[in-house]
PDB file of N, CA and C in Angstrom:
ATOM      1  N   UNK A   1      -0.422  23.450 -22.762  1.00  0.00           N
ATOM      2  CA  UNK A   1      -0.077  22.385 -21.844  1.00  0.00           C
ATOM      3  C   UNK A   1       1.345  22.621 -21.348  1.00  0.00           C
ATOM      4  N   UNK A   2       1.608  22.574 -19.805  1.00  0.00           N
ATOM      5  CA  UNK A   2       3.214  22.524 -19.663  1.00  0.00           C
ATOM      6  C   UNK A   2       3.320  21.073 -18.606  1.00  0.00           C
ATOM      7  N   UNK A   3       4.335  20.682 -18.727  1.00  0.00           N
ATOM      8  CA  UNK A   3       5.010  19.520 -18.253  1.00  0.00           C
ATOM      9  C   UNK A   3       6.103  19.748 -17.097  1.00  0.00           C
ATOM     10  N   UNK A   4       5.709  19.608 -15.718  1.00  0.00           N
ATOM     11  CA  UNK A   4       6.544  20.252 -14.554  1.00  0.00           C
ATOM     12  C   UNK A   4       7.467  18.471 -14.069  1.00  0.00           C
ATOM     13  N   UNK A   5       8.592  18.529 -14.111  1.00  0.00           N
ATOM     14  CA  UNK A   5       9.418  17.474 -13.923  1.00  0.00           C
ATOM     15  C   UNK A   5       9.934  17.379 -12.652  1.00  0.00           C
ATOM     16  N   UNK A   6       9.759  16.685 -11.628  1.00  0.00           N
ATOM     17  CA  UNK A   6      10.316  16.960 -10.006  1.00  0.00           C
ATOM     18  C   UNK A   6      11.328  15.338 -10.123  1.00  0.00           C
ATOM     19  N   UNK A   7      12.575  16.023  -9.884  1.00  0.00           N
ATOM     20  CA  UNK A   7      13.324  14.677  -9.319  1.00  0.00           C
ATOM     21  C   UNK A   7      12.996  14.448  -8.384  1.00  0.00           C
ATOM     22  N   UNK A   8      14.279  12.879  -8.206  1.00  0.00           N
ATOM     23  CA  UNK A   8      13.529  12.061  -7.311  1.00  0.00           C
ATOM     24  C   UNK A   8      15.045  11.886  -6.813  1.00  0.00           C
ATOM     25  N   UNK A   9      15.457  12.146  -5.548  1.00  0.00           N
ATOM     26  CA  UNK A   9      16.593  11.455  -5.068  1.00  0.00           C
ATOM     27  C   UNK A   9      16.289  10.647  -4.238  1.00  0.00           C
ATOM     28  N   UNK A  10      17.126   9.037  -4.294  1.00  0.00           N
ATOM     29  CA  UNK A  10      16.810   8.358  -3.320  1.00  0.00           C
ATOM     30  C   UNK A  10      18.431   8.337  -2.464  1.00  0.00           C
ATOM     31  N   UNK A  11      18.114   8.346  -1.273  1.00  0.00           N
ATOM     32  CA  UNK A  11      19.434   8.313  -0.730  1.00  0.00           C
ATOM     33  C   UNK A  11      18.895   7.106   0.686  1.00  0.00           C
ATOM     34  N   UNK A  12      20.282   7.158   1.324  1.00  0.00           N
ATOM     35  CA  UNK A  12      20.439   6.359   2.652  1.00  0.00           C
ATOM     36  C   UNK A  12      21.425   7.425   3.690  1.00  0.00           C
ATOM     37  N   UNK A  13      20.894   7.787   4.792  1.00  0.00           N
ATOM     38  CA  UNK A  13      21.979   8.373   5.531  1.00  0.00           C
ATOM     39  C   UNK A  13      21.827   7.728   6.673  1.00  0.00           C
ATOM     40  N   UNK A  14      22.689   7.308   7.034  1.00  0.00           N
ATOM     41  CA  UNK A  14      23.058   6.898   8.983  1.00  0.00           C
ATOM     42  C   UNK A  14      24.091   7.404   9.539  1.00  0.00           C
ATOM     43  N   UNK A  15      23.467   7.860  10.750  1.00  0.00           N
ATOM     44  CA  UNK A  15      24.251   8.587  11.662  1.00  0.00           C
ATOM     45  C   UNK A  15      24.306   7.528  12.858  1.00  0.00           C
ATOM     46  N   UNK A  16      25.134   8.071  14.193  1.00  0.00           N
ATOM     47  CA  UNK A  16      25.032   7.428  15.077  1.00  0.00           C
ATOM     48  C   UNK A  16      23.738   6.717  15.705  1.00  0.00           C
ATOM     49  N   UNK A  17      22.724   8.140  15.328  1.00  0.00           N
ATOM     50  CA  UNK A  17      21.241   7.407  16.356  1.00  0.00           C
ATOM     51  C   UNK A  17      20.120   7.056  15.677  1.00  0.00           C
ATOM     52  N   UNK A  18      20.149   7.393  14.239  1.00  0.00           N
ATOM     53  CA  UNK A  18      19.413   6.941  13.302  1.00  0.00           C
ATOM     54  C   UNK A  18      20.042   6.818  12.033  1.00  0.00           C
ATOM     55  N   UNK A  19      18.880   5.861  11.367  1.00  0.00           N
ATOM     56  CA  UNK A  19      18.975   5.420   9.794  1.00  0.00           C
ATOM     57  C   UNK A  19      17.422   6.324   8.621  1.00  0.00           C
ATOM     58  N   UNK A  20      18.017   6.801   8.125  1.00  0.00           N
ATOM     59  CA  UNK A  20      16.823   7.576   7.355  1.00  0.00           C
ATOM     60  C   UNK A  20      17.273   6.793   5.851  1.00  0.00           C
ATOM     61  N   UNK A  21      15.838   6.468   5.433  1.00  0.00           N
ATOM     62  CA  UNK A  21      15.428   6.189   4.151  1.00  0.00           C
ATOM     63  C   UNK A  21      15.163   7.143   2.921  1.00  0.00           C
ATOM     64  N   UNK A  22      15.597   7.174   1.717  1.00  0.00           N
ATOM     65  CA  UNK A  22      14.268   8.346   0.933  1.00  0.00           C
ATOM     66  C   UNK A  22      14.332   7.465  -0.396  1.00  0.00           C
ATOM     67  N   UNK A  23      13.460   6.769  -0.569  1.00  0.00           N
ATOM     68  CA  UNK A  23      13.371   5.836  -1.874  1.00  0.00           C
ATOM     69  C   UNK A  23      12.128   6.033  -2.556  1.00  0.00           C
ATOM     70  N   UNK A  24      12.494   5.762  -4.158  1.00  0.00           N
ATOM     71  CA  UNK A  24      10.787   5.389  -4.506  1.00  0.00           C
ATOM     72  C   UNK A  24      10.035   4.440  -4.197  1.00  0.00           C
ATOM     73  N   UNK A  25       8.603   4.435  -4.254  1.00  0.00           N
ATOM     74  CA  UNK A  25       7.925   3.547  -4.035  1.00  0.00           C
ATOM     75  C   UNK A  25       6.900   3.569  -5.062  1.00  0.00           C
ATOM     76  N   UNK A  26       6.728   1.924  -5.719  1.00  0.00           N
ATOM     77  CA  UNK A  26       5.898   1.703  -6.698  1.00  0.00           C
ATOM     78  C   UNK A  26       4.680   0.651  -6.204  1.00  0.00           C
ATOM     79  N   UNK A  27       3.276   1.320  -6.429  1.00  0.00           N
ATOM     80  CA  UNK A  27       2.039   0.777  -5.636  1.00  0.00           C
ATOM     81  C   UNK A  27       1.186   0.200  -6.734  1.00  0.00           C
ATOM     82  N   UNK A  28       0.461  -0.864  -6.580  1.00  0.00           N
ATOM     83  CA  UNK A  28       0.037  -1.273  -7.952  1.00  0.00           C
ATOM     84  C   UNK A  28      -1.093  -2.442  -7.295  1.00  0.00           C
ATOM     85  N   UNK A  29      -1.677  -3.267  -8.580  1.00  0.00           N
ATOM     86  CA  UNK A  29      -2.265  -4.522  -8.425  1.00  0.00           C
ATOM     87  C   UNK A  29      -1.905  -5.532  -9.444  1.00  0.00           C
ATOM     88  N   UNK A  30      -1.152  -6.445  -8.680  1.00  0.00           N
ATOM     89  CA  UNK A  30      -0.446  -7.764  -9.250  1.00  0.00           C
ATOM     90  C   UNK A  30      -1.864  -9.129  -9.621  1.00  0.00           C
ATOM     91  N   UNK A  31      -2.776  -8.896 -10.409  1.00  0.00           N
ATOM     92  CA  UNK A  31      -3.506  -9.859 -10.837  1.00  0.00           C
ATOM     93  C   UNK A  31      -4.664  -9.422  -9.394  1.00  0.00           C
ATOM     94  N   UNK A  32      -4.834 -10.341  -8.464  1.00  0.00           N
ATOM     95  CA  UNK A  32      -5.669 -10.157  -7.310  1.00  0.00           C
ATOM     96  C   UNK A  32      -4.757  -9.452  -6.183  1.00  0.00           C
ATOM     97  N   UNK A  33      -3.381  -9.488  -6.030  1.00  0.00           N
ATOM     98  CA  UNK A  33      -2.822  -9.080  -4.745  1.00  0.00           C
ATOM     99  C   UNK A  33      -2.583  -7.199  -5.083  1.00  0.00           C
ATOM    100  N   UNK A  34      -2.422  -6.918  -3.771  1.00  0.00           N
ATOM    101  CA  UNK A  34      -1.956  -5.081  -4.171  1.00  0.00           C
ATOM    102  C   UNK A  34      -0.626  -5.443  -3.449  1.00  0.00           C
ATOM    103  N   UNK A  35       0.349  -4.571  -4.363  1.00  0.00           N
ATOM    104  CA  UNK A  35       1.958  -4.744  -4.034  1.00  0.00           C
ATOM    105  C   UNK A  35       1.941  -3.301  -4.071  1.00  0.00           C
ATOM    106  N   UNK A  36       3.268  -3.258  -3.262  1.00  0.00           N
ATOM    107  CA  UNK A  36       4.306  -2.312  -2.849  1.00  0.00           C
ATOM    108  C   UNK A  36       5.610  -2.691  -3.183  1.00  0.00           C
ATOM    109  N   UNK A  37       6.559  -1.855  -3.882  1.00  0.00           N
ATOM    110  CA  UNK A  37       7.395  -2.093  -4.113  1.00  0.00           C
ATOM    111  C   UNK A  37       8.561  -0.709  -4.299  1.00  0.00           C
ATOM    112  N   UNK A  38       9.556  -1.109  -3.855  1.00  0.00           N
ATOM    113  CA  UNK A  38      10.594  -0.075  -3.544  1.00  0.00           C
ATOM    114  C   UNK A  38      12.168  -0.514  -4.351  1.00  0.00           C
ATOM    115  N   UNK A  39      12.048  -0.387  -5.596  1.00  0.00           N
ATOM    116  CA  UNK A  39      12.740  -1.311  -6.756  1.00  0.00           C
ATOM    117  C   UNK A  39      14.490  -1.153  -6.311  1.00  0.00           C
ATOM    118  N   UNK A  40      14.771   0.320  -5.793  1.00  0.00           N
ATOM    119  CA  UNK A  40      15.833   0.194  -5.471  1.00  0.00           C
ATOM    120  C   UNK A  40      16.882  -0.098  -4.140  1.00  0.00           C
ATOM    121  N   UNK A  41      15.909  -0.480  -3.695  1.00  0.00           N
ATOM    122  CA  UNK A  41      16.029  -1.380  -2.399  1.00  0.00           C
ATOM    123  C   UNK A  41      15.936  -3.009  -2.112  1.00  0.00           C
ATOM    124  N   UNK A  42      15.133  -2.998  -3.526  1.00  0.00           N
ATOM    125  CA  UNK A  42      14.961  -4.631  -3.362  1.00  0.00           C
ATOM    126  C   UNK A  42      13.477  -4.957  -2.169  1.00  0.00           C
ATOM    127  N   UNK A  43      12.712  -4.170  -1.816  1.00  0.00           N
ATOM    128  CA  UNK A  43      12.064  -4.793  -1.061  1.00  0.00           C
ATOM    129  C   UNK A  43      10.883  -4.221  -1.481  1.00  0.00           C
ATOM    130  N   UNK A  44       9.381  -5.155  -0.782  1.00  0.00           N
ATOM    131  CA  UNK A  44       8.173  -5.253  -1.589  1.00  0.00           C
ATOM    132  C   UNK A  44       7.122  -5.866  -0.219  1.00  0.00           C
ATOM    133  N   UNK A  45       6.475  -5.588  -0.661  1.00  0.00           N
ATOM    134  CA  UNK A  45       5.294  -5.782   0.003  1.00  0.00           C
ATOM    135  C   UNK A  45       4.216  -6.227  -0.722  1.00  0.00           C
ATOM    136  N   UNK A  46       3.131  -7.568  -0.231  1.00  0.00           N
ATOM    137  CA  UNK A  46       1.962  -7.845  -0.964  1.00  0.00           C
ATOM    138  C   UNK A  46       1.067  -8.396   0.092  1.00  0.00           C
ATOM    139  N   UNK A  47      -0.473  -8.246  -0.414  1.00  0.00           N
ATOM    140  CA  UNK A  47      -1.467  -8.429   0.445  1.00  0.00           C
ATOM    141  C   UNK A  47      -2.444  -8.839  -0.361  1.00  0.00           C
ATOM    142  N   UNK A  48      -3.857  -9.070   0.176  1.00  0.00           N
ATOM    143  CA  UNK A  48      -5.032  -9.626  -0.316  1.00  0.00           C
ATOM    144  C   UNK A  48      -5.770  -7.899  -0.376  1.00  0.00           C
ATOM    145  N   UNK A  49      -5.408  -6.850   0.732  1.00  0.00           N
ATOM    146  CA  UNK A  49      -6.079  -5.646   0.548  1.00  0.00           C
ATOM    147  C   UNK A  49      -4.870  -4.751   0.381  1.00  0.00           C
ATOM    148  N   UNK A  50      -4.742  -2.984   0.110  1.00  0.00           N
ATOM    149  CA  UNK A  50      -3.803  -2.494   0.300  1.00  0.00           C
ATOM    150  C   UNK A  50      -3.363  -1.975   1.356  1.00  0.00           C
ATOM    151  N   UNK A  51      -4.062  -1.978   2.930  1.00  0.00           N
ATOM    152  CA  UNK A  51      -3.647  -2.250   4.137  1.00  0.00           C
ATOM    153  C   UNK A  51      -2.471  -3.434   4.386  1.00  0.00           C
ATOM    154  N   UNK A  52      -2.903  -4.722   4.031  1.00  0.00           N
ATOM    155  CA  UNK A  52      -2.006  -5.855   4.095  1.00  0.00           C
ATOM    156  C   UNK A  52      -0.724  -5.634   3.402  1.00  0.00           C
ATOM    157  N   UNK A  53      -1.069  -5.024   2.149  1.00  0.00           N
ATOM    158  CA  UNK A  53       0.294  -4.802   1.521  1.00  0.00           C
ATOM    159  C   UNK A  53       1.109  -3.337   2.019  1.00  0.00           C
ATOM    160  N   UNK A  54       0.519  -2.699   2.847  1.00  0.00           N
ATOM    161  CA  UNK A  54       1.406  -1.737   3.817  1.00  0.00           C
ATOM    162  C   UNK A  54       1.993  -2.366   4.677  1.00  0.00           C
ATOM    163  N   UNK A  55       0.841  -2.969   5.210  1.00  0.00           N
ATOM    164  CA  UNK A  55       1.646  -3.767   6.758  1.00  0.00           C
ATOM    165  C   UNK A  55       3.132  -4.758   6.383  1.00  0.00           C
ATOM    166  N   UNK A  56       2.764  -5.592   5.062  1.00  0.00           N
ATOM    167  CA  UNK A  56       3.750  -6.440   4.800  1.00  0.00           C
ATOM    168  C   UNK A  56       4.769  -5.298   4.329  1.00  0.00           C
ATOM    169  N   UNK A  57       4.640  -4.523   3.542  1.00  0.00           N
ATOM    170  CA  UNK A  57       6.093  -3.804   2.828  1.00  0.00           C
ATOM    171  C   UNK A  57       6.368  -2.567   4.213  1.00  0.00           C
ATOM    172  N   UNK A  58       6.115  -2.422   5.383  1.00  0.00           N
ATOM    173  CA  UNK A  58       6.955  -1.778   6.385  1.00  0.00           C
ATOM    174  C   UNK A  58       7.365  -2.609   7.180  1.00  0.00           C
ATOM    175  N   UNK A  59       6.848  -3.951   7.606  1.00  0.00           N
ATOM    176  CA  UNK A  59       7.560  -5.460   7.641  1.00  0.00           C
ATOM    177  C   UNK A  59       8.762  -5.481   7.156  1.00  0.00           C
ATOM    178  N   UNK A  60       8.877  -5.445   6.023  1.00  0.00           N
ATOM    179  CA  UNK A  60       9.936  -5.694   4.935  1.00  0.00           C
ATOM    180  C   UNK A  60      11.159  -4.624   4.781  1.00  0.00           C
ATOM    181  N   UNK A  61      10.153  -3.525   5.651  1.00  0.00           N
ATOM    182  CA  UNK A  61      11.380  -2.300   5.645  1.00  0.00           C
ATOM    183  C   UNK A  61      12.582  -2.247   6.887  1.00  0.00           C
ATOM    184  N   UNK A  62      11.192  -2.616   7.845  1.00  0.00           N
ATOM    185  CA  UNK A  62      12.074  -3.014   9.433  1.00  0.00           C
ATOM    186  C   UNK A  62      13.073  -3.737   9.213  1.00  0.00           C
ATOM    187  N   UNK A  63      12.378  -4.999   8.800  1.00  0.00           N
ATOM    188  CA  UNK A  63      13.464  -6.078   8.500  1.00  0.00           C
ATOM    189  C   UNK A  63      15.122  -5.481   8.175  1.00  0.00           C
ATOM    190  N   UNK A  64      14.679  -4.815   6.732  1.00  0.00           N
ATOM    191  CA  UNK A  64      15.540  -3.838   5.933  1.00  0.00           C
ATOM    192  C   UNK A  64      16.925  -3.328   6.858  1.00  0.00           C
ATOM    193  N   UNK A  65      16.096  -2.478   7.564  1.00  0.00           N
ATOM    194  CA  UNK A  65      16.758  -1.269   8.507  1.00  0.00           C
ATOM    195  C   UNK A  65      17.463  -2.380  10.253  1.00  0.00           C
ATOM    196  N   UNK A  66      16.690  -3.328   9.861  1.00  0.00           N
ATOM    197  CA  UNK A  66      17.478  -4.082  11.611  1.00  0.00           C
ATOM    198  C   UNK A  66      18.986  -4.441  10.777  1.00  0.00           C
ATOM    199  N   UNK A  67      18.497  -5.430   9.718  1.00  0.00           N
ATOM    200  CA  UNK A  67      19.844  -6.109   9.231  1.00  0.00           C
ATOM    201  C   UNK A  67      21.298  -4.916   8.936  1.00  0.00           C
ATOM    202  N   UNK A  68      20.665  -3.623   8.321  1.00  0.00           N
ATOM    203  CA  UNK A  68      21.688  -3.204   8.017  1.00  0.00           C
ATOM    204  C   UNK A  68      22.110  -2.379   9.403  1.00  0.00           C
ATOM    205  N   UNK A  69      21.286  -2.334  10.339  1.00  0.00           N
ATOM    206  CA  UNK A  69      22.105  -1.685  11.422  1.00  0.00           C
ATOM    207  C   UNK A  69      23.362  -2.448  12.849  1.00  0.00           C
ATOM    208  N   UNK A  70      22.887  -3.534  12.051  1.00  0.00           N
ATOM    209  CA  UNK A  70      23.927  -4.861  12.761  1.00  0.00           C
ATOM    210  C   UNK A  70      25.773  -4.824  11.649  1.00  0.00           C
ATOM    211  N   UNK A  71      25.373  -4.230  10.730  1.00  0.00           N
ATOM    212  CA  UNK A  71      26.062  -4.325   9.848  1.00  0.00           C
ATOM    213  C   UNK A  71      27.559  -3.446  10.170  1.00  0.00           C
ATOM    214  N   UNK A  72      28.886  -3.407   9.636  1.00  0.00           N
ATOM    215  CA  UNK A  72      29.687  -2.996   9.913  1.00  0.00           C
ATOM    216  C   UNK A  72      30.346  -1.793   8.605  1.00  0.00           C
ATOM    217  N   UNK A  73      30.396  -0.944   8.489  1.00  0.00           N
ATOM    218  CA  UNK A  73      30.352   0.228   7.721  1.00  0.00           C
ATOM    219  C   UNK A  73      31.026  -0.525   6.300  1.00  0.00           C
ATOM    220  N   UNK A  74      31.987  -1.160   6.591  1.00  0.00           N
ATOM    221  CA  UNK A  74      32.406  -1.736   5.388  1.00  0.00           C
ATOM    222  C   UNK A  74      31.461  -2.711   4.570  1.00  0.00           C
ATOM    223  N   UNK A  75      31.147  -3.707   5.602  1.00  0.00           N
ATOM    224  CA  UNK A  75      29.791  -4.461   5.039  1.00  0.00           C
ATOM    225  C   UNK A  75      28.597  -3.500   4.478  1.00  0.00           C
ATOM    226  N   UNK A  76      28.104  -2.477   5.133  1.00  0.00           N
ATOM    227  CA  UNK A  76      26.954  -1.047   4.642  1.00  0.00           C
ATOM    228  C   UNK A  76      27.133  -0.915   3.317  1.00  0.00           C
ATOM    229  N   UNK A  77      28.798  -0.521   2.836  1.00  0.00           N
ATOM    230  CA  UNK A  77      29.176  -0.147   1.771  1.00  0.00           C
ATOM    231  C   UNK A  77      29.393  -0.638   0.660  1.00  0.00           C
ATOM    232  N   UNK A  78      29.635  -2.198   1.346  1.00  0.00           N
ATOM    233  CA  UNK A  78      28.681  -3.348  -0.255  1.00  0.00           C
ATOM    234  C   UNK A  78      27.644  -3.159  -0.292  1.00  0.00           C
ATOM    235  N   UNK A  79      26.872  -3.690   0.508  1.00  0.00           N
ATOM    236  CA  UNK A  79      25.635  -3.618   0.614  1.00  0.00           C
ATOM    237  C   UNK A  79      24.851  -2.450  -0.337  1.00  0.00           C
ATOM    238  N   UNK A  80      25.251  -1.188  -0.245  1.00  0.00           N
ATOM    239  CA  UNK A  80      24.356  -0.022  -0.905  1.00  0.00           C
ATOM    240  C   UNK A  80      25.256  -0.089  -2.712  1.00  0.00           C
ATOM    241  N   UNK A  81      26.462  -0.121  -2.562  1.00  0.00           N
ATOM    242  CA  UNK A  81      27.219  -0.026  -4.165  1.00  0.00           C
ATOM    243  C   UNK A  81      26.472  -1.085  -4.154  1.00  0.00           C
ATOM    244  N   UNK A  82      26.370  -2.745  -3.653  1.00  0.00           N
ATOM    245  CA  UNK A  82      25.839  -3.641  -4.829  1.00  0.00           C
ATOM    246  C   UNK A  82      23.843  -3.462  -5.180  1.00  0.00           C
ATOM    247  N   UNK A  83      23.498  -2.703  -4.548  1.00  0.00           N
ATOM    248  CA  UNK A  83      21.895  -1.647  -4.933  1.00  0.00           C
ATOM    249  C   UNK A  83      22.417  -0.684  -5.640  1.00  0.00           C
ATOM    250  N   UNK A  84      23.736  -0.325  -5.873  1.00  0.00           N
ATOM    251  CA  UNK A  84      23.331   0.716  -7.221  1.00  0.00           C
ATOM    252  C   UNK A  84      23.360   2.044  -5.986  1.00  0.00           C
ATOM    253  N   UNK A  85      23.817   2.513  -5.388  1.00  0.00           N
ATOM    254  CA  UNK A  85      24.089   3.657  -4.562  1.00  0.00           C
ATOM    255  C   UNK A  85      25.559   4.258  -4.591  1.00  0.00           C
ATOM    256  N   UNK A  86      25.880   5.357  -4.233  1.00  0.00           N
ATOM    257  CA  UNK A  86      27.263   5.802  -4.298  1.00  0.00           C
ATOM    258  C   UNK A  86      27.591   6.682  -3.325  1.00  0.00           C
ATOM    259  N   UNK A  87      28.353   6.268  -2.152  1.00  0.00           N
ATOM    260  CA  UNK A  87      29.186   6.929  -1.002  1.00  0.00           C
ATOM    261  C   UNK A  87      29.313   8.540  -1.781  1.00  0.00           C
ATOM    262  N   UNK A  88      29.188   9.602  -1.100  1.00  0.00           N
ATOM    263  CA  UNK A  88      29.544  10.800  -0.865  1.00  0.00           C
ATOM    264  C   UNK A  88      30.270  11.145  -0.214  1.00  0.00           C
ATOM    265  N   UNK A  89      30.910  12.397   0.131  1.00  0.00           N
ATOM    266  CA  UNK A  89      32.063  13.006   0.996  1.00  0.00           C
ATOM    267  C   UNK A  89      31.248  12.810   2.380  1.00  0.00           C
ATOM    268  N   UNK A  90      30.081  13.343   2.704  1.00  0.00           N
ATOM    269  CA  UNK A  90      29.325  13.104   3.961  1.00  0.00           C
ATOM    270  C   UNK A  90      29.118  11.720   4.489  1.00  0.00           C
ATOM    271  N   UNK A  91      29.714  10.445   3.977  1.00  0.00           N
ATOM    272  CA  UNK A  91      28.920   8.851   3.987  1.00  0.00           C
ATOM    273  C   UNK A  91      27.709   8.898   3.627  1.00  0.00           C
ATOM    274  N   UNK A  92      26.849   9.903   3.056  1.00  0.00           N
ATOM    275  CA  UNK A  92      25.685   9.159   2.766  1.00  0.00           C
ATOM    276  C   UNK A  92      25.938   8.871   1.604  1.00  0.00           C
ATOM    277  N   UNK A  93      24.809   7.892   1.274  1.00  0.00           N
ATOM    278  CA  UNK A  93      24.502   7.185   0.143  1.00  0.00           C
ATOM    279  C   UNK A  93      23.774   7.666  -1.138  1.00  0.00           C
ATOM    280  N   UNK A  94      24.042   8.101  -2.439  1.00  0.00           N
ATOM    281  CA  UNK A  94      22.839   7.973  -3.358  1.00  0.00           C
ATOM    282  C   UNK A  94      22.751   7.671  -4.910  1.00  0.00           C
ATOM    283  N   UNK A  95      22.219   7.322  -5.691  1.00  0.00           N
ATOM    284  CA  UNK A  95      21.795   6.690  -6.453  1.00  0.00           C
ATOM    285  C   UNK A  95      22.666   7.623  -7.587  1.00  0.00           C
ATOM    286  N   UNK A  96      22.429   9.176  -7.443  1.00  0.00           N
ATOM    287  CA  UNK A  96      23.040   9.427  -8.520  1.00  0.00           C
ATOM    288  C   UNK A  96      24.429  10.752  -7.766  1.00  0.00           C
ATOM    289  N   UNK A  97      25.587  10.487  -8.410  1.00  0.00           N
ATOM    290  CA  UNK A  97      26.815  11.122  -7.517  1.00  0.00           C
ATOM    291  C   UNK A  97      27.338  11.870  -8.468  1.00  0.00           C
ATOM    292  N   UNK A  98      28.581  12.903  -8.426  1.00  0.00           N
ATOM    293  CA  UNK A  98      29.475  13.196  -8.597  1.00  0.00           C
ATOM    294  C   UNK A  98      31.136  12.568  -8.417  1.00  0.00           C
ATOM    295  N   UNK A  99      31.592  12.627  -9.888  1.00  0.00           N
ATOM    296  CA  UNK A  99      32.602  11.014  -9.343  1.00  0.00           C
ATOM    297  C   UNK A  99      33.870  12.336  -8.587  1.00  0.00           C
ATOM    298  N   UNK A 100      35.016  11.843  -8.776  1.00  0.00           N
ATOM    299  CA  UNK A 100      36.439  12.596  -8.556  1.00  0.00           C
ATOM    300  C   UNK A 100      36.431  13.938  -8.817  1.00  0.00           C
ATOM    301  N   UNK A 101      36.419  13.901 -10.555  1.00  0.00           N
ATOM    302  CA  UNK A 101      36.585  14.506 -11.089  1.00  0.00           C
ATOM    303  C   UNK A 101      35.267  15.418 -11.139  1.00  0.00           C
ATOM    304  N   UNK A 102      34.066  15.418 -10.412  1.00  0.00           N
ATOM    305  CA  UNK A 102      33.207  16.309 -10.347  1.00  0.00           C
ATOM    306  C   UNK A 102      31.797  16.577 -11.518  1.00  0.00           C
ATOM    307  N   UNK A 103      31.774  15.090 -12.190  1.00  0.00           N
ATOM    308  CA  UNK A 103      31.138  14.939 -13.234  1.00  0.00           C
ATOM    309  C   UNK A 103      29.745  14.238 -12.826  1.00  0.00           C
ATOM    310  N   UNK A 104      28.337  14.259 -12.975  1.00  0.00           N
ATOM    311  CA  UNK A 104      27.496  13.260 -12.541  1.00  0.00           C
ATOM    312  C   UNK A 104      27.276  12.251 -12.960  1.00  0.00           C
ATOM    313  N   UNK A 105      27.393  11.068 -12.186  1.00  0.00           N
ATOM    314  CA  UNK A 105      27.347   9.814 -13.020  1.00  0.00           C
ATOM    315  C   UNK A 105      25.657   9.018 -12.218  1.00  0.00           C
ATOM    316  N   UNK A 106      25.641   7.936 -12.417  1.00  0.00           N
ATOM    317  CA  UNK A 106      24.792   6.996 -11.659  1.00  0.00           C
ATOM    318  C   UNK A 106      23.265   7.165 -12.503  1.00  0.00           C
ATOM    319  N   UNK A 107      23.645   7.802 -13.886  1.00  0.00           N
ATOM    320  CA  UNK A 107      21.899   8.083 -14.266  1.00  0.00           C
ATOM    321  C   UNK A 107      21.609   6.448 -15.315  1.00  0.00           C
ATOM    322  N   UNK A 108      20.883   5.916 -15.426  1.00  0.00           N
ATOM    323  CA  UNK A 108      20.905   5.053 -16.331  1.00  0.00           C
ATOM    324  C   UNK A 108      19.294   5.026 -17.062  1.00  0.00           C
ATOM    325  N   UNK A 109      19.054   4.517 -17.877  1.00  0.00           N
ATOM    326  CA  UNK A 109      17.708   4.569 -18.405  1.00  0.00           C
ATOM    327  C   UNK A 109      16.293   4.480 -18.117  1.00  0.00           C
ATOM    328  N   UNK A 110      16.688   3.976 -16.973  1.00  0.00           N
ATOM    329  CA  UNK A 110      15.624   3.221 -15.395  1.00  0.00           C
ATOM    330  C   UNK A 110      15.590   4.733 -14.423  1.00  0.00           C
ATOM    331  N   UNK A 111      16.267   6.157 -14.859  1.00  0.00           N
ATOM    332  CA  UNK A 111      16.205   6.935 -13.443  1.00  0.00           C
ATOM    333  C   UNK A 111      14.440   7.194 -13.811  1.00  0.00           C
ATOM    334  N   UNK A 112      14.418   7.911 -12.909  1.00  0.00           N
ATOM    335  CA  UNK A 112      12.677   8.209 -12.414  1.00  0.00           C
ATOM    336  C   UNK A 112      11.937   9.250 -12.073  1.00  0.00           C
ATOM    337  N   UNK A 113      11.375   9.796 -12.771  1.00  0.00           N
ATOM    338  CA  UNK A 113      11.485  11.518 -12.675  1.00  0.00           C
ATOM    339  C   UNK A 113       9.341  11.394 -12.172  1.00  0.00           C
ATOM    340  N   UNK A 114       8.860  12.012 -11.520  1.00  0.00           N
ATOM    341  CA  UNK A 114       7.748  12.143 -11.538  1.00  0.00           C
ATOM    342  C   UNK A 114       7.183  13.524 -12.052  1.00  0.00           C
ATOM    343  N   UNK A 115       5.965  13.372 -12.957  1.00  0.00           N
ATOM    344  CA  UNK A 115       5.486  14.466 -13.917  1.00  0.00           C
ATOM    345  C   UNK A 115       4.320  14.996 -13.232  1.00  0.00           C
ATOM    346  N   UNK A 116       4.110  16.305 -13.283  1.00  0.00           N
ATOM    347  CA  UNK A 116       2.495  17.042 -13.444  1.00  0.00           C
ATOM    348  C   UNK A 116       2.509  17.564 -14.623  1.00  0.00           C
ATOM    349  N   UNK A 117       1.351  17.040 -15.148  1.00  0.00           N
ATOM    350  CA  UNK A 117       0.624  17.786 -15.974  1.00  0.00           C
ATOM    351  C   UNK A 117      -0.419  18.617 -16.417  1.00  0.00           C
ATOM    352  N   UNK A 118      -0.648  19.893 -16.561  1.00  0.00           N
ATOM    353  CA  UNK A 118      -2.046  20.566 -16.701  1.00  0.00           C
ATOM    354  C   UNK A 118      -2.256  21.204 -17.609  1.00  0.00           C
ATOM    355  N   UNK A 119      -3.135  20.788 -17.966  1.00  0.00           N
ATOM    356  CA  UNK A 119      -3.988  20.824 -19.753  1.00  0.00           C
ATOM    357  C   UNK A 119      -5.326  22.194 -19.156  1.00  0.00           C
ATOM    358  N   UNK A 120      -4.889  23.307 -20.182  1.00  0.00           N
ATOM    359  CA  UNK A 120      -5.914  24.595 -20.190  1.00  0.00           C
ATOM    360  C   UNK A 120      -6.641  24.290 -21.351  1.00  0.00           C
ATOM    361  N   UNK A 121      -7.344  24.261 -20.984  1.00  0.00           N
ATOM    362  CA  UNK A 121      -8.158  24.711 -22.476  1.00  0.00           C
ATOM    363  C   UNK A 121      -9.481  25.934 -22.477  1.00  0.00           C
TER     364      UNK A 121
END
């Protein structure tokens, strides 16, 4: 058996003419509803089918992406440190950085690694 480990970076970059996303997304069934959920963003989506809960959680993303593009770089920059993100030399944003001194910080017990696994027998 081997165990193949793929990180996961989530970042935020905006430039002048766009805003690009790269987050996880967690898909599930909440009792009867199907949710979407994007934990480090704070935003979610739910429905009666898992169409509805697409439609509602890219709803929820727009939303997301209008508010912060009204926003003023200083305001951006609460906004992502208080989600747990960290400014880079480039302005983008991400979850896990290199501080000053060149060390990686931002990992906490919650990071999120996605696995393959394949079993020979």
């Amino acid at each position: 058996m081997s165990v193949t480990l793929q990180n996961i970076e989530e970042t935020i970059r905006i430039t002048e003419t766009k805003i690009q996303l790269q987050f996880v997304v967690i898909e599930g069934r909440e009792e009867v509803f199907f949710c979407i959920v994007a934990p480090a963003l704070m935003i979610s989506g739910y429905g009666d089918t898992q169409e509805e809960a697409t439609e509602s959680f890219q709803h929820n993303v727009d939303v997301f992406i209008d508010d912060i593009a009204v926003l003023t770089d200083q305001e951006r920059e609460v906004l992502f440190t208080n989600l747990g993100f960290k400014k880079d030399a480039l302005l983008n944003f991400s979850k896990a950085y290199r501080d000053e001194v060149k060390v990686l910080q931002g990992f906490t017990s919650t990071t999120l690694k996605t696995a393959e696994v394949e079993i020979i027998s």
